[in-house]
Protein backbone atom coordinates (compact mmCIF):
# COMPACT_ATOMS: atom_id res chain seq x y z
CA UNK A 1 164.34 109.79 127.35
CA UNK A 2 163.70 106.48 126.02
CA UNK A 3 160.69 104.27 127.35
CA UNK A 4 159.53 100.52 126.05
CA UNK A 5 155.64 99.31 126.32
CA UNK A 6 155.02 95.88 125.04
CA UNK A 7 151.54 95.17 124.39
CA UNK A 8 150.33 92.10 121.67
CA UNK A 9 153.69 91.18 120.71
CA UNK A 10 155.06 94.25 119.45
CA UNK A 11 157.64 96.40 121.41
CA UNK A 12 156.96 100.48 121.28
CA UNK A 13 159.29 103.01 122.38
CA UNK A 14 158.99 106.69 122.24
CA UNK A 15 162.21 109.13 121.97
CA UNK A 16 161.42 112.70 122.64
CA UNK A 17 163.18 115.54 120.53
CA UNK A 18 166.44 116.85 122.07
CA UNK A 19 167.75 119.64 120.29
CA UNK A 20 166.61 121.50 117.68
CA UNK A 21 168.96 121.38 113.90
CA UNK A 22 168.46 123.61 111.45
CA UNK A 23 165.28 122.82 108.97
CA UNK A 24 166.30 120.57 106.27
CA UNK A 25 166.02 121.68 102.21
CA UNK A 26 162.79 122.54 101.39
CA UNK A 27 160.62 120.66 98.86
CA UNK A 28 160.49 123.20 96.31
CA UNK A 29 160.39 122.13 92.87
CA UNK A 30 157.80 119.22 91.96
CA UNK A 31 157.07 117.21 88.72
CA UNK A 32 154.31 115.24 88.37
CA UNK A 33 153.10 112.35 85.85
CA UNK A 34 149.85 113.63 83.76
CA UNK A 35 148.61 109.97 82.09
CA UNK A 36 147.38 111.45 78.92
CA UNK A 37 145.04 108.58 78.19
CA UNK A 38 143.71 107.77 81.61
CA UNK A 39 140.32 106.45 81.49
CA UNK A 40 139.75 106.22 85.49
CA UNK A 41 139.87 108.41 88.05
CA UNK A 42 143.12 107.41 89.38
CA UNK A 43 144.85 110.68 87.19
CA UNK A 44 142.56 112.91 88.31
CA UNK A 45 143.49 111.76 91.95
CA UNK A 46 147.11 112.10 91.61
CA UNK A 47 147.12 115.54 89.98
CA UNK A 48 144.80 116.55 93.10
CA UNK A 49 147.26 114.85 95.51
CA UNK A 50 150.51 116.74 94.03
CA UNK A 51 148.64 120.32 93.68
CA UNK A 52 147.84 119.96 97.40
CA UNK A 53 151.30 119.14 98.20
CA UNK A 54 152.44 122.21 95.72
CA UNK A 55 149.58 124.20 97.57
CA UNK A 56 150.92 123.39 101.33
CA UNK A 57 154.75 123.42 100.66
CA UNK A 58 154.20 126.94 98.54
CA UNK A 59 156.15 124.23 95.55
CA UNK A 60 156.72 125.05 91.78
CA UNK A 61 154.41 121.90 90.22
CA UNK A 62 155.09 120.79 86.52
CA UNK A 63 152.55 118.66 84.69
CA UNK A 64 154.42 116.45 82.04
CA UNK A 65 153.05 114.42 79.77
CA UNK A 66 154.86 111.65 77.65
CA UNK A 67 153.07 111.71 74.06
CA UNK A 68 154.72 108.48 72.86
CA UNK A 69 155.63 108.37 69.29
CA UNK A 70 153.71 104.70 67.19
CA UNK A 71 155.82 102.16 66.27
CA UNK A 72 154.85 99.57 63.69
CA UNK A 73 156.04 96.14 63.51
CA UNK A 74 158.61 95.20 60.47
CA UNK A 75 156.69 93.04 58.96
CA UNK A 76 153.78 95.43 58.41
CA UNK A 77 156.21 98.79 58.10
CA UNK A 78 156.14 98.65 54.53
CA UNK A 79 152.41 97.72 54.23
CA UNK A 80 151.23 100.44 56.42
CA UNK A 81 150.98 104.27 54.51
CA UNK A 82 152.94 106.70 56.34
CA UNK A 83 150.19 108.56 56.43
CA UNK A 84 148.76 106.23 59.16
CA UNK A 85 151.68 106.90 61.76
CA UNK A 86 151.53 110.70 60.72
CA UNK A 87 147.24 110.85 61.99
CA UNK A 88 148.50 108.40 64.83
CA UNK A 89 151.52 110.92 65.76
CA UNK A 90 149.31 113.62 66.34
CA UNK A 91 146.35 111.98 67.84
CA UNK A 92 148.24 110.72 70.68
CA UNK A 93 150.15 114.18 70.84
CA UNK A 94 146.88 116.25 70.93
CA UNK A 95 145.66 113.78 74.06
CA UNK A 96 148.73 114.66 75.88
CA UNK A 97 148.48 118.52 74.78
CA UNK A 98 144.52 118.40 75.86
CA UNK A 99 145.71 116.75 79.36
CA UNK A 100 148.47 119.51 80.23
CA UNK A 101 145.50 121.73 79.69
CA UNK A 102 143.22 120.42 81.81
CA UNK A 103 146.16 120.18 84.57
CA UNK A 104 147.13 123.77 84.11
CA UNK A 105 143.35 124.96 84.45
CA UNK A 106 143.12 123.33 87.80
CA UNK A 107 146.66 124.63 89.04
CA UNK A 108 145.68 127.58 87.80
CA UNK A 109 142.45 127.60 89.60
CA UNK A 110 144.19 126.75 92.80
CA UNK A 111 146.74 129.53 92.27
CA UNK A 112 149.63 127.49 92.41
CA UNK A 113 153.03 127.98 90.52
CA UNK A 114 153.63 125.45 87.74
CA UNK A 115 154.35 124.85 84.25
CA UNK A 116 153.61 122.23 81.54
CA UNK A 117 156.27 120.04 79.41
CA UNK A 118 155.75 117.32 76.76
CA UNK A 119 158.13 114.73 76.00
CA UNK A 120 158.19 113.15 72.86
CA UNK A 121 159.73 109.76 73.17
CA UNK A 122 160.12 106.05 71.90
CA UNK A 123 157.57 103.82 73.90
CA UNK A 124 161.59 102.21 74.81
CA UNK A 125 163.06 105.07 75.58
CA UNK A 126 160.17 107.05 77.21
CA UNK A 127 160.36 106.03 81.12
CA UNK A 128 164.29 107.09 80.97
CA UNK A 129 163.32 110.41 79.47
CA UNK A 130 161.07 111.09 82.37
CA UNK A 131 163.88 110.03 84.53
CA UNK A 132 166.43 112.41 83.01
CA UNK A 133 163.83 115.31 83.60
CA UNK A 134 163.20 114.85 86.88
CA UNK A 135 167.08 115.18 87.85
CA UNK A 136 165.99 119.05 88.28
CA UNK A 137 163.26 118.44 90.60
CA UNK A 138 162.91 118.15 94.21
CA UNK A 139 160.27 115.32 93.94
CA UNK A 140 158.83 113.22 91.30
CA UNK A 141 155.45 112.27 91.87
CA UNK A 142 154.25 108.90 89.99
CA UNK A 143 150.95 106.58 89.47
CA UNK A 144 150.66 103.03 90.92
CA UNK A 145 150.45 100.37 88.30
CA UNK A 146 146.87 98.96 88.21
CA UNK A 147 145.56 95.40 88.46
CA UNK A 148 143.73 96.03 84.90
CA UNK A 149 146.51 97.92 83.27
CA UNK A 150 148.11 96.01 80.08
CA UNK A 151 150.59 98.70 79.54
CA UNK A 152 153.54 98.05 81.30
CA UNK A 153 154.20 101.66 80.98
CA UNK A 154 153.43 103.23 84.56
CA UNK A 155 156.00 100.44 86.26
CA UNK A 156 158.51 101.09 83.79
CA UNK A 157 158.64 104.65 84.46
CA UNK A 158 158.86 104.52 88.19
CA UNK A 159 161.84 101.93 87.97
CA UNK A 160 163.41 104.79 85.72
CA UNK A 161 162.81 107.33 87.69
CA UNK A 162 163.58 105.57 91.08
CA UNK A 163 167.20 104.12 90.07
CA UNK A 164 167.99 106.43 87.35
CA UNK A 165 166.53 110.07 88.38
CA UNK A 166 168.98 110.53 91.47
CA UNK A 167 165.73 112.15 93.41
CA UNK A 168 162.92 110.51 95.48
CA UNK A 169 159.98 109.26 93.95
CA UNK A 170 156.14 109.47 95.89
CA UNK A 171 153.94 106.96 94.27
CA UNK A 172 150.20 107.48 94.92
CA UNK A 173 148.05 104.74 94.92
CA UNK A 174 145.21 104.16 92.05
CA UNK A 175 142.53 104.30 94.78
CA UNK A 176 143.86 107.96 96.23
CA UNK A 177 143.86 110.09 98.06
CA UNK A 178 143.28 113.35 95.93
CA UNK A 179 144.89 115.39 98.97
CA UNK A 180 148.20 115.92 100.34
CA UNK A 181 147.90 115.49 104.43
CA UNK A 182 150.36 114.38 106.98
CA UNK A 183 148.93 113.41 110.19
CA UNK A 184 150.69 110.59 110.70
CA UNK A 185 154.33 109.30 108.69
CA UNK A 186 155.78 105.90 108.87
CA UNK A 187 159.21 104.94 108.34
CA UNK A 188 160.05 101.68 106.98
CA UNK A 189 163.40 101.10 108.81
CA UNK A 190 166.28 98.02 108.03
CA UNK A 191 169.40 99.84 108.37
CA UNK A 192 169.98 100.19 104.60
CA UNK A 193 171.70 102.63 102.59
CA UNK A 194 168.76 103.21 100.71
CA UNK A 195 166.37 103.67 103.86
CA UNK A 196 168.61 106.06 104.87
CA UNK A 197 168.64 107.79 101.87
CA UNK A 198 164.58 107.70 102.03
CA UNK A 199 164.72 109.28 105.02
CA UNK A 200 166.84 111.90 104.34
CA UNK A 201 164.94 112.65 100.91
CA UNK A 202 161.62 113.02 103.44
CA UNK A 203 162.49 115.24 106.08
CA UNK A 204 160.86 118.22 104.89
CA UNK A 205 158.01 116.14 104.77
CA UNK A 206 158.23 114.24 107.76
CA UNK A 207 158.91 117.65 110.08
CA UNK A 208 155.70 118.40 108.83
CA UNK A 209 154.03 115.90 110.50
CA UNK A 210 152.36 115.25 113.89
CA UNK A 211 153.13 111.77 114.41
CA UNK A 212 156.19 109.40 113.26
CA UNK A 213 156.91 106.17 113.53
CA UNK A 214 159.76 103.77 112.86
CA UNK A 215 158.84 100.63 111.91
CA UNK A 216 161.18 97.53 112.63
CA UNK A 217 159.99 94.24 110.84
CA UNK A 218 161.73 91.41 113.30
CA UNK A 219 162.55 88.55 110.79
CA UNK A 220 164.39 86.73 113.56
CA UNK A 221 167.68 87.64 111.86
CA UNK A 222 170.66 88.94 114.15
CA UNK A 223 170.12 92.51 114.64
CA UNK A 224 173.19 95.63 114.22
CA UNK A 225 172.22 96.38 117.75
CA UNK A 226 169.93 95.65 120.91
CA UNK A 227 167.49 98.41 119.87
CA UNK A 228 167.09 98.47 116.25
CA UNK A 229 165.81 101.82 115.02
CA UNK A 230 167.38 103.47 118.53
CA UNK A 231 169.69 105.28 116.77
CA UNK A 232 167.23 106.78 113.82
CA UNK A 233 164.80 107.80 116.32
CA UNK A 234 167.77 109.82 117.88
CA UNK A 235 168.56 111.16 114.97
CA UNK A 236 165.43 113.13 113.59
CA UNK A 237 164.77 113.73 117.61
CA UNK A 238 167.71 115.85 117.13
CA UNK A 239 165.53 117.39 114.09
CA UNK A 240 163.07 118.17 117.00
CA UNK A 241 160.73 115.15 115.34
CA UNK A 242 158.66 113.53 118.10
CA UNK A 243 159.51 109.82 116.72
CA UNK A 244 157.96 106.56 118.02
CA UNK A 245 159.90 102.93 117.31
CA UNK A 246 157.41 100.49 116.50
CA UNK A 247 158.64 96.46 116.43
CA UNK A 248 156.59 93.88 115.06
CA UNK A 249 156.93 90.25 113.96
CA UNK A 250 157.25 89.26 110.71
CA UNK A 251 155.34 85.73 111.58
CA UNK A 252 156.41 83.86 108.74
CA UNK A 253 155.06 87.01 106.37
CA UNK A 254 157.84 88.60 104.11
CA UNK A 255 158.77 92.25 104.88
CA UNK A 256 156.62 93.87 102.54
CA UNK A 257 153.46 91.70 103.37
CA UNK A 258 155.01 92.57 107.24
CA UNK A 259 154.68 96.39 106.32
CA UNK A 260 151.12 96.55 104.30
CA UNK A 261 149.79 94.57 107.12
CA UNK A 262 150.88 97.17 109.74
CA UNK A 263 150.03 100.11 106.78
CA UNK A 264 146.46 98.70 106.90
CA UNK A 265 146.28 99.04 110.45
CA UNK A 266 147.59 101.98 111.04
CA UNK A 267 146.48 104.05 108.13
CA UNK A 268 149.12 106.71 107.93
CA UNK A 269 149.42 108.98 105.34
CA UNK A 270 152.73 108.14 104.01
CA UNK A 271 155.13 105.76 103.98
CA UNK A 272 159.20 106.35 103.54
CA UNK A 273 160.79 103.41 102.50
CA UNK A 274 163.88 102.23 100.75
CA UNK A 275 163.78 101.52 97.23
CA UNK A 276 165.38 98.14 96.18
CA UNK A 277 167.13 96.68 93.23
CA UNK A 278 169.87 95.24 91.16
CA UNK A 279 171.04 96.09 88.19
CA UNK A 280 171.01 92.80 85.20
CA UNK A 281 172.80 93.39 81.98
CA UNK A 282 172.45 97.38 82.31
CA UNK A 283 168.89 97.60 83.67
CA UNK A 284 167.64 97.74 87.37
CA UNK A 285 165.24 95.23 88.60
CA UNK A 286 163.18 96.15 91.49
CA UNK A 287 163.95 94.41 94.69
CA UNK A 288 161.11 91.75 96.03
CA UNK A 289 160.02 94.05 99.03
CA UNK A 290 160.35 97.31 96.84
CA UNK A 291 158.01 95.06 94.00
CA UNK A 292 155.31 94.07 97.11
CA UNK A 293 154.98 97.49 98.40
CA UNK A 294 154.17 98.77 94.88
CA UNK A 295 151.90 95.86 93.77
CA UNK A 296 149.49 96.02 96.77
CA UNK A 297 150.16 99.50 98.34
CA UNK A 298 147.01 101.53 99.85
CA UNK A 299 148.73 104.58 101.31
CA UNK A 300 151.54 106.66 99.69
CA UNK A 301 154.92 105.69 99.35
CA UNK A 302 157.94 107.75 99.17
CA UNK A 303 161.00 106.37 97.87
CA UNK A 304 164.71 106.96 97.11
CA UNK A 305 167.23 104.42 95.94
């Protein structure tokens, strides 16, 4: 049954479930981030938000750390002792070795399943590692870029791992949360390949959850169909979801300004969106909507490409 409520320019319709599929895969192989020279709490945070999720979906968790290896400019190379980049090798190696410790104490202490890895990489070279390792997860859980952060490092590795990793990436903001929940999901909806393929990616998540809802960002453009999001809501129904469409104006914002506005009145607890991009001389570039969420995001976002 399909109903429509309009109430402060918006238009809401609610599909109930029709028939119920069989469950899709399981999330059961997770790899998360460790910053091994984090100086806020914003590490801390994420490691608590993925052992929660390993915790509740009964997940394998790996803690990997990127220990990346010093590079000195050519015009000092010579001047420098190798000595120097030999103490500087292993410094930032023992930070990264004293950080997988500290993550496998806590997993340990919350009796989860996990492991530790270290990758030793080329500052260059180090976000497409990551990428490559996640191929055999399930889920790759990431760190939000912060405002203060002069390292472009934490952006670099979720464009890798977004565009190059072939899984789904969940990006937790700097400011939390530290725990997994999922009250209430929202679905970021255009019709796109790679919503689609966001949605897919989520399912185990979003069957988890007591509320969902599609959200349509009206730009004024000429829509696929009468009912935009009609046939998505059908579709999880059908994976005995109880989904709610959701239709707002963009008023003049762009669609990711459109979404964080509606985020930060709604408050869900995650967000499934496409991720954007284009590739430029062999290297993705993130798409303008894909770049907004990211920059100002306040709940977490899971993404697939």
């Amino acid at each position: 049954m399909l109903t429509g409520i309009k109430a402060a320019g918006a238009m809401t319709q609610t599909i109930a479930p029709t028939i119920t599929g069989d469950p899709a895969m399981a999330i059961r192989d997770i790899i998360v981030h460790i910053d091994s020279h984090a100086k806020d709490e914003s590490d801390k945070k994420r490691q608590g938000y993925a052992r929660s999720m390993a915790r509740v979906l009964d997940a394998h968790l790996t803690g990997l750390a990127i220990a990346v290896e010093p590079v000195l400019p050519p015009m000092v190379m010579g001047e420098v002792p190798a000595s120097v980049l030999d103490t500087q090798r292993e410094r930032l190696r023992s930070d990264a070795e004293d950080a997988l410790q500290q993550f496998a104490k806590a997993a340990e202490a919350d009796g989860l399943r996990f492991d530790t890895a270290m990758l030793n990489a080329l500052e260059a070279s180090a976000s497409q590692a990551f990428a490559i390792r996640s191929r055999t997860s399930d889920l790759a859980i990431l760190g939000q870029e912060q405002p203060e952060d002069g390292s472009p490092m934490r952006t670099l590795l979720i464009e890798s791992a977004l565009f190059e990793s072939g899984r789904p990436v969940l990006i937790v903001p700097y400011i939390g949360p530290d725990t997994f929940e999922l009250t209430s999901c929202l679905v970021a909806w255009d019709g796109s390949r790679e919503a689609a393929r966001s949605v897919h990616e989520a399912l185990p998540l979003l069957e988890r959850a007591h509320e969902v809802n599609i959200l349509v960002v009206d730009t004024g453009q000429v829509a696929e169909d009468d009912a935009p999001g009609t046939s998505l809501a059908a579709h999880l129904a059908r994976h005995d979801l109880d989904v709610t469409i959701k239709t707002v104006p963009a008023g003049g914002l762009d669609v990711a300004s459109a979404i964080l506005s509606y985020v930060d009145d709604t408050r869900p607890d995650l967000v499934v969106m496409g991720g954007y991009g284009h590739s430029r001389l062999r290297e993705f570039l993130m798409g303008g909507a894909t770049r907004g969420m990211l920059r100002s995001m306040t709940a977490p976002v899971l993404m697939a490409h």
